[in-house]
N, C-alpha and C. Protein backbone atom coordinates (compact mmCIF):
# COMPACT_ATOMS: atom_id res chain seq x y z
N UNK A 1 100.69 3.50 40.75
CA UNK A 1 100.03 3.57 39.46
C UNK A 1 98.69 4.27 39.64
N UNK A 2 98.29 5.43 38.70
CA UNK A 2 97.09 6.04 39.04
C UNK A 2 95.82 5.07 38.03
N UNK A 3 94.93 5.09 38.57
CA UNK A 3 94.29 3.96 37.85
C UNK A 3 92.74 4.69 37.68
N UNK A 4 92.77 6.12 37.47
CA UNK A 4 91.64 7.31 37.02
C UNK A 4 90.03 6.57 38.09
N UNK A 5 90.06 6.24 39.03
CA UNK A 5 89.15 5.80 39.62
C UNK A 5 88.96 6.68 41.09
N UNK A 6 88.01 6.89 41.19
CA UNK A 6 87.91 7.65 42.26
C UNK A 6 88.17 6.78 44.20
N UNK A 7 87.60 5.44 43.39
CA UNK A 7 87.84 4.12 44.72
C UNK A 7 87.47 3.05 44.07
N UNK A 8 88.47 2.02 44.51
CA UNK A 8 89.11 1.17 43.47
C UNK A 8 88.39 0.07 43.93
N UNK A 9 87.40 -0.73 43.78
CA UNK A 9 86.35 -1.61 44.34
C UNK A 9 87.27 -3.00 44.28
N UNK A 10 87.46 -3.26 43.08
CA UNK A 10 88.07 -4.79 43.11
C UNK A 10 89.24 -4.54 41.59
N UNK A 11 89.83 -5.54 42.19
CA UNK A 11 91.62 -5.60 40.80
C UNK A 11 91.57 -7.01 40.98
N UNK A 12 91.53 -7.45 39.62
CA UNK A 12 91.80 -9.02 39.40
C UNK A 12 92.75 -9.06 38.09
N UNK A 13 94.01 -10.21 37.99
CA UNK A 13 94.65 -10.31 37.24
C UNK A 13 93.98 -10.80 36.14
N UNK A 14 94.25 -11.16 34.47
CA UNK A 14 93.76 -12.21 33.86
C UNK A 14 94.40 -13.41 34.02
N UNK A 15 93.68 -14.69 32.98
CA UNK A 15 94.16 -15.85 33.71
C UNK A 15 95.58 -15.99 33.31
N UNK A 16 95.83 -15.57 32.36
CA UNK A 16 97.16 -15.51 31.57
C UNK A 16 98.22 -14.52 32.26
N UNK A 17 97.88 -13.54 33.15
CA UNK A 17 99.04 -12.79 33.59
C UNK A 17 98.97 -11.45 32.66
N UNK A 18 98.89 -11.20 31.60
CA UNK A 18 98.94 -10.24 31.12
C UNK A 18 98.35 -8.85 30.95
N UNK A 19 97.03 -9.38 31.87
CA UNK A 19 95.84 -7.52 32.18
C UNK A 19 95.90 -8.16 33.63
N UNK A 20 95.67 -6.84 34.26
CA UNK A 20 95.15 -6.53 35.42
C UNK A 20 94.06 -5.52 35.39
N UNK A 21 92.69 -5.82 35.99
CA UNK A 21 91.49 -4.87 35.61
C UNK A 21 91.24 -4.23 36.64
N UNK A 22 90.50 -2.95 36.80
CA UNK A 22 90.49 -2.08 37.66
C UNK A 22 89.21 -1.45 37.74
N UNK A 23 88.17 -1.81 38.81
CA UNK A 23 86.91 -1.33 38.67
C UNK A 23 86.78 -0.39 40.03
N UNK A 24 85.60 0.13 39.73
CA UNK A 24 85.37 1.23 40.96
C UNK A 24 84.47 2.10 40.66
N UNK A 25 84.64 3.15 41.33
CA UNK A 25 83.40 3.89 41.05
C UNK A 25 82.76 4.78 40.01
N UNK A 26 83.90 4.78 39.00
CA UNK A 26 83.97 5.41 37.89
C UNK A 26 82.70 5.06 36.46
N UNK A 27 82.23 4.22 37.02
CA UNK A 27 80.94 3.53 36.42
C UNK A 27 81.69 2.94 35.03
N UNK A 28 82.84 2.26 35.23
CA UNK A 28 83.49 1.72 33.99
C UNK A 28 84.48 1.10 34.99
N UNK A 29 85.40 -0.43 33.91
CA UNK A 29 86.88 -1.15 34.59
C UNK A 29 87.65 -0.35 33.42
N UNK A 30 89.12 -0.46 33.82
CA UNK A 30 89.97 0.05 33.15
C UNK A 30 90.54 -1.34 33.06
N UNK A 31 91.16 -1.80 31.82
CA UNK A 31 92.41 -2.99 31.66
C UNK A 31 93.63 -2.19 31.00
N UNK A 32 94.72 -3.38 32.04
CA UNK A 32 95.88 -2.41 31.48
C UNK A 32 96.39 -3.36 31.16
N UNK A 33 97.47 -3.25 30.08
CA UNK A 33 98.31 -4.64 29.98
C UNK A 33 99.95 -4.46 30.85
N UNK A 34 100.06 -6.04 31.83
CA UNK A 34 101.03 -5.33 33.02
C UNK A 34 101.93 -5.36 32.57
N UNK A 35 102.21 -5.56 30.98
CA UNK A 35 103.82 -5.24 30.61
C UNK A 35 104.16 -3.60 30.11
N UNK A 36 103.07 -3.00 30.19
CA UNK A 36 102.96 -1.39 29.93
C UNK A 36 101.73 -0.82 30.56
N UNK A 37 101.71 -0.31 32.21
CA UNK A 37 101.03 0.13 32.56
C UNK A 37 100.22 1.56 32.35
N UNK A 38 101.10 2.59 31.83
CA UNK A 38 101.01 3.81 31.27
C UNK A 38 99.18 3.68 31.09
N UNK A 39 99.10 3.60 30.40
CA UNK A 39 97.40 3.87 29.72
C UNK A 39 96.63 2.62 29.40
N UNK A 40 95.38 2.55 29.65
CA UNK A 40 94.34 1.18 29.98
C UNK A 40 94.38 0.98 28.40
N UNK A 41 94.38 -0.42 28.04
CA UNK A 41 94.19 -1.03 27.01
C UNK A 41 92.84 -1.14 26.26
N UNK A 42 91.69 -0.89 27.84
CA UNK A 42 90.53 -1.08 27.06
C UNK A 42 89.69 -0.28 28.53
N UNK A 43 88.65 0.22 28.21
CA UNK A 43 88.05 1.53 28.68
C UNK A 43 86.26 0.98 28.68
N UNK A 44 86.04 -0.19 30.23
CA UNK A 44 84.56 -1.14 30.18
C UNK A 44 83.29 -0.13 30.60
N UNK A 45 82.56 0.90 30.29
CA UNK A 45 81.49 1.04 30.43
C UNK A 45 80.15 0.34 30.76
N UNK A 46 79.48 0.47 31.78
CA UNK A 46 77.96 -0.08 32.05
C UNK A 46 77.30 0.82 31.28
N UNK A 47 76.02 0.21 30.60
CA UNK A 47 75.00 1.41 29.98
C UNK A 47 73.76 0.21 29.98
N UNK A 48 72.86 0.60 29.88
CA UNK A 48 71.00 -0.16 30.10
C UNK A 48 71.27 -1.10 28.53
N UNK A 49 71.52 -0.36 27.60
CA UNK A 49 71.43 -0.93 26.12
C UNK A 49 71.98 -0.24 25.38
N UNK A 50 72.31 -0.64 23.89
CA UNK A 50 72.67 0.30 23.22
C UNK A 50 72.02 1.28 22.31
N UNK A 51 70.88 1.56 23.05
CA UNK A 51 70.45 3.02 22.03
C UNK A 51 70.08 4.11 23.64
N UNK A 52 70.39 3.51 24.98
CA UNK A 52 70.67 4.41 25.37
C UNK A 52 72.17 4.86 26.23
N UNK A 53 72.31 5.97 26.95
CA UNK A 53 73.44 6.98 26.65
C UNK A 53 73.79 6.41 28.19
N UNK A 54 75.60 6.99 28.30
CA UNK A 54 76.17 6.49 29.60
C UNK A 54 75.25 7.05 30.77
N UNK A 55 74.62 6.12 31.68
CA UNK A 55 73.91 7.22 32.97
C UNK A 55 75.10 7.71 34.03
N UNK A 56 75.35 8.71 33.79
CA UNK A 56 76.17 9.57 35.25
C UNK A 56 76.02 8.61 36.38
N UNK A 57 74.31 8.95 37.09
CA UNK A 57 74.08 8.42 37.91
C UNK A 57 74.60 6.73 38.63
N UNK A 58 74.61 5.87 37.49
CA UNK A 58 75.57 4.80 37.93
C UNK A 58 76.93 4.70 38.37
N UNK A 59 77.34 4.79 39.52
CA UNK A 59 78.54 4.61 39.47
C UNK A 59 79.54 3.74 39.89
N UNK A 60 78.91 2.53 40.46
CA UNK A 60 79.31 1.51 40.64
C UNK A 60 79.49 0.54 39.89
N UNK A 61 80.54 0.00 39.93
CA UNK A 61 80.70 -1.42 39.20
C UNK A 61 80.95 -2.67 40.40
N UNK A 62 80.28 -3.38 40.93
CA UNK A 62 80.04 -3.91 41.74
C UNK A 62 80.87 -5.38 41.84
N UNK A 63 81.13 -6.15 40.95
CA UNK A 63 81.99 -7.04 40.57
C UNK A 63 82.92 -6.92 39.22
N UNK A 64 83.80 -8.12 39.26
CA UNK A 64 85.02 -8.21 38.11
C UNK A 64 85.31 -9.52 38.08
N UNK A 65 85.33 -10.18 36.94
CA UNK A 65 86.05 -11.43 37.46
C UNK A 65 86.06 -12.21 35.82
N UNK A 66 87.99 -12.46 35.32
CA UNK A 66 87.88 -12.98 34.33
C UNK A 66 87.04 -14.52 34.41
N UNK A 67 86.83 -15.06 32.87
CA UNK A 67 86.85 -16.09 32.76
C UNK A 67 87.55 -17.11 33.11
N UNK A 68 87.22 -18.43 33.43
CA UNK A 68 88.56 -19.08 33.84
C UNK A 68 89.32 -19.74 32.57
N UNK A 69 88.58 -19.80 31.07
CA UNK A 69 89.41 -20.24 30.37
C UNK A 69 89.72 -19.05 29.79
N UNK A 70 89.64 -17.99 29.86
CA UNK A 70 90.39 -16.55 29.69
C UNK A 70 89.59 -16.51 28.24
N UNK A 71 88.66 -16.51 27.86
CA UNK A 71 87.61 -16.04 26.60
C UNK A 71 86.83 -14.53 26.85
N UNK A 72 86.92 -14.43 27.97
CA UNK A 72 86.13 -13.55 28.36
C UNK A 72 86.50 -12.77 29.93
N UNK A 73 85.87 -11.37 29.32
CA UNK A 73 85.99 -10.62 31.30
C UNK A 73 84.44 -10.30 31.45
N UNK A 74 84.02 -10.25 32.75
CA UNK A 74 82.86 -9.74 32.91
C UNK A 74 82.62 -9.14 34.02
N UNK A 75 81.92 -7.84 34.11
CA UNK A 75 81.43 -7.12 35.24
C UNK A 75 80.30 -6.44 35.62
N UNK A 76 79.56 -6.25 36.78
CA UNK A 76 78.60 -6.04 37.24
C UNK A 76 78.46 -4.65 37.38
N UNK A 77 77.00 -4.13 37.34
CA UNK A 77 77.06 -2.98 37.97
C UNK A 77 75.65 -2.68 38.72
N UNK A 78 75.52 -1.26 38.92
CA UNK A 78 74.21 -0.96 39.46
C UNK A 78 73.19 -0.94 38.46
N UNK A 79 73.71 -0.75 37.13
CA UNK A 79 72.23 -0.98 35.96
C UNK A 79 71.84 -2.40 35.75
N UNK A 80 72.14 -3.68 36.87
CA UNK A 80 71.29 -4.33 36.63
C UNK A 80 71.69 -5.41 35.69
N UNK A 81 72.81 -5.26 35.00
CA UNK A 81 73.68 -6.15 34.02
C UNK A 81 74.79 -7.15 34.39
N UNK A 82 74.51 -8.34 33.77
CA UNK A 82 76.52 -8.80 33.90
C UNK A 82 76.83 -8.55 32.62
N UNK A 83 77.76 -8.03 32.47
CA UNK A 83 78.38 -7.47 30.41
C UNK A 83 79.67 -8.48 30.80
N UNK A 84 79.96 -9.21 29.18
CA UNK A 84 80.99 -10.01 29.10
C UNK A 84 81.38 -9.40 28.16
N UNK A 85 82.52 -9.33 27.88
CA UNK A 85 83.77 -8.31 27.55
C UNK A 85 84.99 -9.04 26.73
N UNK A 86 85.00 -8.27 25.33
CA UNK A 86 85.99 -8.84 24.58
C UNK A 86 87.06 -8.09 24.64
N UNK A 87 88.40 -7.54 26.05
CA UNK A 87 89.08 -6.82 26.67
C UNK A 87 89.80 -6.58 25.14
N UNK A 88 90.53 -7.73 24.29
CA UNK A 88 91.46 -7.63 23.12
C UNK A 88 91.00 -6.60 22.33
N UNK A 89 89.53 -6.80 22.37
CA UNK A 89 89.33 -5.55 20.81
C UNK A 89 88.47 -4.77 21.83
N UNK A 90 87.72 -4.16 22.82
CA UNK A 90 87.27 -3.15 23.49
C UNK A 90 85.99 -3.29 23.09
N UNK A 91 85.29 -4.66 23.10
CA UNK A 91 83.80 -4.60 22.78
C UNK A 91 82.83 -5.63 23.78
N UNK A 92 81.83 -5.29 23.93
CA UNK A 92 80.77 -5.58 24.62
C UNK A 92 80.57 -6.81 23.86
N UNK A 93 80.50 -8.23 24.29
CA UNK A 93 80.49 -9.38 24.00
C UNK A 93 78.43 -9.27 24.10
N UNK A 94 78.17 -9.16 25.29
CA UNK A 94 76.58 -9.48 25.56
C UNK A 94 76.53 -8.78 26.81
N UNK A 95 74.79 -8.51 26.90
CA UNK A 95 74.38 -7.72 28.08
C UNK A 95 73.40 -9.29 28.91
N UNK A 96 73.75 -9.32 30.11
CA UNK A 96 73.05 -10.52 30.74
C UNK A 96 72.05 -9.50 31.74
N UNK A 97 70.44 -9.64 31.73
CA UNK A 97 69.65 -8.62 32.74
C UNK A 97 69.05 -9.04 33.14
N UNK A 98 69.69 -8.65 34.57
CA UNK A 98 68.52 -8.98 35.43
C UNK A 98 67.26 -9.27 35.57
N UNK A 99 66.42 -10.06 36.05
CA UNK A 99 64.64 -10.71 35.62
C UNK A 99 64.41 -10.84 37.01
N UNK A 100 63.58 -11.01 37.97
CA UNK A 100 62.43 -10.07 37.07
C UNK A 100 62.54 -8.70 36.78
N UNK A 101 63.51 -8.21 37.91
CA UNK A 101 63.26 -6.58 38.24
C UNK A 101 64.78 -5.58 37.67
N UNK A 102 64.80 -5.72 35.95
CA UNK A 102 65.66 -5.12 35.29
C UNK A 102 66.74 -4.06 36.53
N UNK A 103 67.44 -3.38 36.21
CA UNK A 103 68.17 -2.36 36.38
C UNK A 103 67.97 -2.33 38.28
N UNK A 104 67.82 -3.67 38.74
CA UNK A 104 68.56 -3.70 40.09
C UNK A 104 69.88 -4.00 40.37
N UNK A 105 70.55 -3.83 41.08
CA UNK A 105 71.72 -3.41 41.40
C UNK A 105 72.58 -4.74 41.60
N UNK A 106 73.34 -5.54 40.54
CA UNK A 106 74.43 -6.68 40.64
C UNK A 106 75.09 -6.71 41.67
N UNK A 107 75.26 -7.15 42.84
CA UNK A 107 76.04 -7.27 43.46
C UNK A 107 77.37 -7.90 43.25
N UNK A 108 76.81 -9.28 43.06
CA UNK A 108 78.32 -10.55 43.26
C UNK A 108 77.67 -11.57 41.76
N UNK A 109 78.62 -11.65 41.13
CA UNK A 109 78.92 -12.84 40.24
C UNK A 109 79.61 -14.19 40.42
N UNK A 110 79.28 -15.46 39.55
CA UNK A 110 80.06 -15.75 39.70
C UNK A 110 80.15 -16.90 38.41
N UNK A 111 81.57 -17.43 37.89
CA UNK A 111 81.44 -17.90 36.73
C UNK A 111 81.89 -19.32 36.63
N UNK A 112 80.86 -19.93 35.73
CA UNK A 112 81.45 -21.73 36.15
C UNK A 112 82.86 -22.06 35.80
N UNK A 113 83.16 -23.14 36.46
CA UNK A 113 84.51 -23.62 36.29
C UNK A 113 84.75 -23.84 34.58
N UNK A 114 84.13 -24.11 33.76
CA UNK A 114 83.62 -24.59 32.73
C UNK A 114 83.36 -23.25 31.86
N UNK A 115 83.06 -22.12 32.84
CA UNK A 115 83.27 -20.65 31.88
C UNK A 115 81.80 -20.66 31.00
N UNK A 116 80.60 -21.75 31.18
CA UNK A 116 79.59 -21.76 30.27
C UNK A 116 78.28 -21.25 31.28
N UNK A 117 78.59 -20.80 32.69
CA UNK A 117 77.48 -20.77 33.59
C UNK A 117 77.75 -19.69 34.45
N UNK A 118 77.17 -18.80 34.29
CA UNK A 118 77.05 -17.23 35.55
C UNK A 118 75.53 -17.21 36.24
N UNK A 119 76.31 -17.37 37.93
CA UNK A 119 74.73 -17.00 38.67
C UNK A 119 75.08 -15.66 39.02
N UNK A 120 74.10 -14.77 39.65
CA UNK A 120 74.21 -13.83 39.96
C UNK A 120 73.51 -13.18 40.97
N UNK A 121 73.94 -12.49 42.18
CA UNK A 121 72.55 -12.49 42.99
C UNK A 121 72.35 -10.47 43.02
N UNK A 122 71.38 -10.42 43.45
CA UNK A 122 71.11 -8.76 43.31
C UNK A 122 70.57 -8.28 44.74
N UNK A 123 70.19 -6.95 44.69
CA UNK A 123 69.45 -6.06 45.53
C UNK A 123 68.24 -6.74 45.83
N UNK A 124 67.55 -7.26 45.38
CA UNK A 124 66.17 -7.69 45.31
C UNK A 124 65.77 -8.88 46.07
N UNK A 125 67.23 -9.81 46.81
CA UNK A 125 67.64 -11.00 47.42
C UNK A 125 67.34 -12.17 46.12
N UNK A 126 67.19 -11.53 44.99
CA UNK A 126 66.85 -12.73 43.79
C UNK A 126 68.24 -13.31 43.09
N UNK A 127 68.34 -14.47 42.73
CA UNK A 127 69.51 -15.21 42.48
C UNK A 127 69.33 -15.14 40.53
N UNK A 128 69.88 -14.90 39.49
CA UNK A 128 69.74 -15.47 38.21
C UNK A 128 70.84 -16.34 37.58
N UNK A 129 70.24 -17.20 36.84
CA UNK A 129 71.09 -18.48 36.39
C UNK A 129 71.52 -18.04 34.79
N UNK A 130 72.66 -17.67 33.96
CA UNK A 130 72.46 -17.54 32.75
C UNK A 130 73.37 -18.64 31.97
N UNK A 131 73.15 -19.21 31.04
CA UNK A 131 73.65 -20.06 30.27
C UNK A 131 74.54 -19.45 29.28
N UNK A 132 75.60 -19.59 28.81
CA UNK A 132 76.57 -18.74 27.91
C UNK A 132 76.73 -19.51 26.84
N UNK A 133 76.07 -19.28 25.47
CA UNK A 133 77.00 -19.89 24.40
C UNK A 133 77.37 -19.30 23.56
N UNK A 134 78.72 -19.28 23.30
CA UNK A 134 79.78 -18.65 22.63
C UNK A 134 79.19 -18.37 21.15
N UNK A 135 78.22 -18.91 20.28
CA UNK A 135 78.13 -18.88 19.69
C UNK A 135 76.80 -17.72 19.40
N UNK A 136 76.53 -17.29 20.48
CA UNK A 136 75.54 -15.99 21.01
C UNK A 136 75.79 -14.86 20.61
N UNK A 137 77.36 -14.49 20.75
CA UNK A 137 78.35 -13.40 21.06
C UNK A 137 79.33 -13.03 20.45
């Protein structure tokens, strides 16, 4: 399966079986749904915010990892963000940023059992705690 990525960082199923996501260096995940692999269902971009434009220069997406009650996907990148992801309709749920030192580089995520708690650690050796309520997003 060609999966338009130049190197394929991490592939995680959803919890349900039905996407498999595909991140890498393309500075975006691709989701496909695995009952029709042909063409990604939904097309995840990193960007700083929304009034500014895709940066080239990013091209990492550094983590992936659905929700565990399957509400949500979310992934990391080098701008410094965790973005949670409404894969069904192709929209940016929320931008989570890095503090103190914005647009350092996400390494590793990770999401509570409970799906209401993401820490996150970065470039900077700094750890952030974010609280999720659904009713945010």
């Amino acid at each position: 399966m060609s999966t338009g990525q130049e190197d394929v960082n991490i592939c995680c199923y959803s919890p349900c079986g039905n996407y498999i996501s595909i991140s890498g260096t393309t500075n975006c995940t691709y989701v496909f749904d695995t009952r029709n692999c042909r063409t990604p269902v939904s097309e995840l971009r990193h960007k700083i915010n929304e009034n500014q434009s895709y940066n080239d220069n990013i091209k990492l997406v550094n983590h992936a990892q659905w929700s565990r009650n399957g509400e949500f996907f979310a992934t990391s990148a080098d701008d410094g963000c965790v973005r949670l992801w409404d894969v069904e309709n192709n929209k940016q749920l929320v931008a989570l940023e890095h503090a103190p030192f914005p647009g350092t580089s996400i390494n590793y995520f990770d999401i509570s059992a409970s799906s209401d708690l993401i820490v996150s650690g970065c470039d900077d050796g700094i750890i952030c705690f974010f609280g999720l309520d659904p009713n945010n997003y």
